[in-house]
Protein backbone atom coordinates (compact mmCIF):
# COMPACT_ATOMS: atom_id res chain seq x y z
CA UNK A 1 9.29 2.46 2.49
CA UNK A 2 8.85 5.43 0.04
CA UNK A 3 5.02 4.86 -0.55
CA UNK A 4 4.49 4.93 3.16
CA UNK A 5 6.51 8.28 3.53
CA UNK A 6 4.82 9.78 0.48
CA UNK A 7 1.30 10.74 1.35
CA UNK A 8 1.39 9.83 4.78
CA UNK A 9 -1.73 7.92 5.61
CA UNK A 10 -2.89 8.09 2.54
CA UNK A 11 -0.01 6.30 1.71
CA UNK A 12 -0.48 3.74 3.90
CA UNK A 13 -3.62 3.26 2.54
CA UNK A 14 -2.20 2.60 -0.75
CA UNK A 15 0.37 -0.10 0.29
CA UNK A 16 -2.24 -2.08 2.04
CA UNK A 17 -4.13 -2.42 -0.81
CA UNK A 18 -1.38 -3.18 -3.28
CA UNK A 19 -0.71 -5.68 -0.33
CA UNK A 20 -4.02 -7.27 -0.31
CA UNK A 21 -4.02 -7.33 -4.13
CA UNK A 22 -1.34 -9.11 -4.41
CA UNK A 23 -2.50 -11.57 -2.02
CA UNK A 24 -5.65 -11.98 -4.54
CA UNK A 25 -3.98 -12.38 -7.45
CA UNK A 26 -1.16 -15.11 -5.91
């Protein structure tokens, strides 16, 4: 995963909430 490796935590960060908007909007 390149958003996980980018930004480290941060990244992380990111992906879980692209993850839990994506559960919102299905």
């Amino acid at each position: 995963n390149q958003t996980s490796t980018y930004g480290g935590s941060k990244g992380k960060v990111k992906v879980e909430l692209k993850k839990k908007k994506n559960v919102d909007t299905t």
